[in-house]
N, C-alpha and C. Protein backbone atom coordinates (compact mmCIF):
# COMPACT_ATOMS: atom_id res chain seq x y z
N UNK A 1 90.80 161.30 84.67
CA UNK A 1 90.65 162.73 84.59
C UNK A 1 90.44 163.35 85.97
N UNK A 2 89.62 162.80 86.56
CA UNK A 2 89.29 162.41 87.89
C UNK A 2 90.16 162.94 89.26
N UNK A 3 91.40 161.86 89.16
CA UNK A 3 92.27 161.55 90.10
C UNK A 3 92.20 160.18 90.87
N UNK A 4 90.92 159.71 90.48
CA UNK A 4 90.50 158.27 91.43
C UNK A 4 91.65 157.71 91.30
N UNK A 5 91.52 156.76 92.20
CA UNK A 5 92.49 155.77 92.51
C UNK A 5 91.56 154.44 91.53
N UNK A 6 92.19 153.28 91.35
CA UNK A 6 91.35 152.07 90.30
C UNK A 6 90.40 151.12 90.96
N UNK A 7 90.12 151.28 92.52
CA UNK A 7 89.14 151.05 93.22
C UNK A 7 88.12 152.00 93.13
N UNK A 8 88.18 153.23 93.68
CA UNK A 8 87.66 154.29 93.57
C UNK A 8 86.21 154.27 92.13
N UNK A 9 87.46 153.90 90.82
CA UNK A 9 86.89 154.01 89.13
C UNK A 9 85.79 152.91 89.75
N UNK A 10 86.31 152.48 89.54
CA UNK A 10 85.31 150.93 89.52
C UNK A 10 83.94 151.09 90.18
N UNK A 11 83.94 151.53 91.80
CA UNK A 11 83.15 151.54 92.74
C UNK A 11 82.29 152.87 91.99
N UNK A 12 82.74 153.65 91.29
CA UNK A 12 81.82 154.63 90.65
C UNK A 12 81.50 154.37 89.23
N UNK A 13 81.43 153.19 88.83
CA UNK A 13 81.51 153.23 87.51
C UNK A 13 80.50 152.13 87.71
N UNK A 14 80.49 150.89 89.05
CA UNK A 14 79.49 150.26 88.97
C UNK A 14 78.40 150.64 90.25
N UNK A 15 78.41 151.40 91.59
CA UNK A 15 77.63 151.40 91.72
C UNK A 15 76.88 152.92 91.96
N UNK A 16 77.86 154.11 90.83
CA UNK A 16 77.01 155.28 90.58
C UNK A 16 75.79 155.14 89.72
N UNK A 17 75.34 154.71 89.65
CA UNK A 17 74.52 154.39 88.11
C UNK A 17 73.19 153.85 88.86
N UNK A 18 73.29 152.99 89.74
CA UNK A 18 72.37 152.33 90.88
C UNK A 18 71.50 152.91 91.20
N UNK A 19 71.47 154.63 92.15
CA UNK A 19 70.53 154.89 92.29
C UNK A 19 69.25 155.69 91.69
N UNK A 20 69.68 155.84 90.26
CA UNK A 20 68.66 156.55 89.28
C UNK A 20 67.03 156.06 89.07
N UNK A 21 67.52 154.78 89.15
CA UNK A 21 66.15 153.81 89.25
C UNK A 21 65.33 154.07 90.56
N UNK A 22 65.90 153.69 91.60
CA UNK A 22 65.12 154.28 93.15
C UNK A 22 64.86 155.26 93.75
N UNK A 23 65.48 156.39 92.90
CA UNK A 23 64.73 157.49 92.83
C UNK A 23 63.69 158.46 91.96
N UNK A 24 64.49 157.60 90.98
CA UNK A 24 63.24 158.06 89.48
C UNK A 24 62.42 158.12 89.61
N UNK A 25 61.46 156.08 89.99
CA UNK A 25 60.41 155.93 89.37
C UNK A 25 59.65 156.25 90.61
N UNK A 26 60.00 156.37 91.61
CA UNK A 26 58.35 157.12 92.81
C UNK A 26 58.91 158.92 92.26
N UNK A 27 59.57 159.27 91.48
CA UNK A 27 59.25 160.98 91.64
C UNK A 27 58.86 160.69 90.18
N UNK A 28 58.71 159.73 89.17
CA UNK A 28 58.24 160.23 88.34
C UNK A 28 56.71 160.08 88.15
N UNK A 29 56.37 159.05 89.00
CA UNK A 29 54.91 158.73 89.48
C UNK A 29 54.38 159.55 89.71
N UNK A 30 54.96 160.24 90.53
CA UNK A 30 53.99 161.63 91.51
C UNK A 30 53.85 163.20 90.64
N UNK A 31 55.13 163.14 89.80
CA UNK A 31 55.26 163.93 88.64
C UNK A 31 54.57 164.17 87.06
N UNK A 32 54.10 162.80 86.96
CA UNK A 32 53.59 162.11 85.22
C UNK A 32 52.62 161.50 85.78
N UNK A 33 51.49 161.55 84.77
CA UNK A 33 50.23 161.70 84.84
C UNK A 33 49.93 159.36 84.81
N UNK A 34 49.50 159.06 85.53
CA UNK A 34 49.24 158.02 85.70
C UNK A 34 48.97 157.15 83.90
N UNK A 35 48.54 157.69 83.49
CA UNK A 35 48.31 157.22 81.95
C UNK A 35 49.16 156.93 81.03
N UNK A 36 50.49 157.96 81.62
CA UNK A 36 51.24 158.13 80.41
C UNK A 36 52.45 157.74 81.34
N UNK A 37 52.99 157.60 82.39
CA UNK A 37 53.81 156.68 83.49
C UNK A 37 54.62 155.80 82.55
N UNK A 38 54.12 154.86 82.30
CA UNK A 38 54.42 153.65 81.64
C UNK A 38 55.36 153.84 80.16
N UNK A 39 54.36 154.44 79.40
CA UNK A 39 55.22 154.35 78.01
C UNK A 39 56.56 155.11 78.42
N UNK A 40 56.52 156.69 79.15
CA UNK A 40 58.30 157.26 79.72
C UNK A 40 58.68 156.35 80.23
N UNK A 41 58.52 155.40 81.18
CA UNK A 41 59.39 154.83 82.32
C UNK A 41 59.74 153.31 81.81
N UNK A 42 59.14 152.87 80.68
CA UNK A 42 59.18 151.83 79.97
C UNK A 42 60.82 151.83 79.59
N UNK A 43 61.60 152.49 78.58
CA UNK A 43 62.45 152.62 78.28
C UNK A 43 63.85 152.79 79.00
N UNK A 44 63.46 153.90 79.98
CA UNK A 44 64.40 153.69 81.44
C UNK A 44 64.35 152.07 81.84
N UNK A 45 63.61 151.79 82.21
CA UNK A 45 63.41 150.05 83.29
C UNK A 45 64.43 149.11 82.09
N UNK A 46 63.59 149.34 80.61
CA UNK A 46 64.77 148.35 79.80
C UNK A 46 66.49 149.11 79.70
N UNK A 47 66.79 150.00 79.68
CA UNK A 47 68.22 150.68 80.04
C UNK A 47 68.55 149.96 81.36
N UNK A 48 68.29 150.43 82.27
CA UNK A 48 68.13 149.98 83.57
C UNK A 48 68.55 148.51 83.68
N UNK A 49 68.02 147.42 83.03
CA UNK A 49 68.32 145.87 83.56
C UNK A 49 69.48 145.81 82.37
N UNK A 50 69.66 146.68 80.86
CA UNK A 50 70.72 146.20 80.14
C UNK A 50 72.12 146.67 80.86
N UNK A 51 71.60 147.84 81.82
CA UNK A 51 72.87 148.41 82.80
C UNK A 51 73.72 147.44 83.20
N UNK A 52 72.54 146.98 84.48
CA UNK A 52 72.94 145.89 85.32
C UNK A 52 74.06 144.98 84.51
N UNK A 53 73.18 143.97 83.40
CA UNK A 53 73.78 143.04 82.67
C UNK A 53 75.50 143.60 82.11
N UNK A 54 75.50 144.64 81.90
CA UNK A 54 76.92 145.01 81.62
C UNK A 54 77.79 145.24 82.87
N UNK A 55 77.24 145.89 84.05
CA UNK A 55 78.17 145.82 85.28
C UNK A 55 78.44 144.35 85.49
N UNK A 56 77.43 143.55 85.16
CA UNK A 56 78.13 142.24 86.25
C UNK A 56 79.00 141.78 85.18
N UNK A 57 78.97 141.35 83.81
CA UNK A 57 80.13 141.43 83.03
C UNK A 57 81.09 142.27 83.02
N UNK A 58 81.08 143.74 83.73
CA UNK A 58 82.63 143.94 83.91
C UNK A 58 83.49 143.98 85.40
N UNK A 59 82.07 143.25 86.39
CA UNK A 59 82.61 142.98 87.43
C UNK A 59 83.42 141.61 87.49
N UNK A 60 82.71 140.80 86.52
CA UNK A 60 83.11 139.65 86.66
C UNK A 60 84.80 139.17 85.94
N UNK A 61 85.08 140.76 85.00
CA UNK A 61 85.89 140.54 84.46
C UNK A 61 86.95 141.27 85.46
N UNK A 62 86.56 142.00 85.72
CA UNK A 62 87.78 143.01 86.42
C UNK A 62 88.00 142.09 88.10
N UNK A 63 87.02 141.53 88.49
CA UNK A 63 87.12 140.05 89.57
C UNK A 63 88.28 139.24 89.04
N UNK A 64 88.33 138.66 88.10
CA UNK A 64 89.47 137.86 87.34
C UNK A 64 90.82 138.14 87.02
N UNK A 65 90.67 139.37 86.68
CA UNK A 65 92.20 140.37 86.46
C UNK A 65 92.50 140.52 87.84
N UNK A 66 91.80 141.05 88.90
CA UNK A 66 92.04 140.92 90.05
C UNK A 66 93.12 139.74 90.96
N UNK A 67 92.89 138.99 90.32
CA UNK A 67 92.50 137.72 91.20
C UNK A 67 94.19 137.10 90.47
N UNK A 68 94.38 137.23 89.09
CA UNK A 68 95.45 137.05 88.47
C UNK A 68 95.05 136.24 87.82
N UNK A 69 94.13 135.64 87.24
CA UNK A 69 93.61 134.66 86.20
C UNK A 69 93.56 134.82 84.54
N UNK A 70 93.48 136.21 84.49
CA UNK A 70 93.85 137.03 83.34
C UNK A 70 94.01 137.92 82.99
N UNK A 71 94.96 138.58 82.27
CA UNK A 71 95.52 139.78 82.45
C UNK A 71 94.18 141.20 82.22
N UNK A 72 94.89 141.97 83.03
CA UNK A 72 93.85 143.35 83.10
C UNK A 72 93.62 143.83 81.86
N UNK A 73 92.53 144.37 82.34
CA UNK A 73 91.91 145.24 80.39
C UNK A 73 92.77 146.45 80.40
């Protein structure tokens, strides 16, 4: 929709997503009341590592199509 090029997709598809976490959780610290920190930011942190776990499965796949080992998605 874009215009990206299929490097471009990729490089924003795996590492736009990255910096939500390193900026979130020190502004939400300073923002949310020390007590209640945890239960909001709880749910982000588990999103957050199921993120990860899906980029490196579609890095690892789109690495392979790359590479010519199996055909592209």
């Amino acid at each position: 929709m874009l215009g990206f090029s299929w490097p471009d997709w990729i490089t924003a598809i795996l590492c736009g997503s990255k910096k939500i976490m390193a900026t979130g959780l020190p502004m939400a610290a300073v923002l949310i009341s020390p007590q209640t920190v945890g239960l909001i930011l709880l749910p982000l942190m588990l999103f957050h590592q199921i993120q990860l776990l899906v980029c490196a499965g579609l890095a690892r796949r789109w690495g392979r199509a790359a590479t010519g080992r199996t055909p592209p998605p």
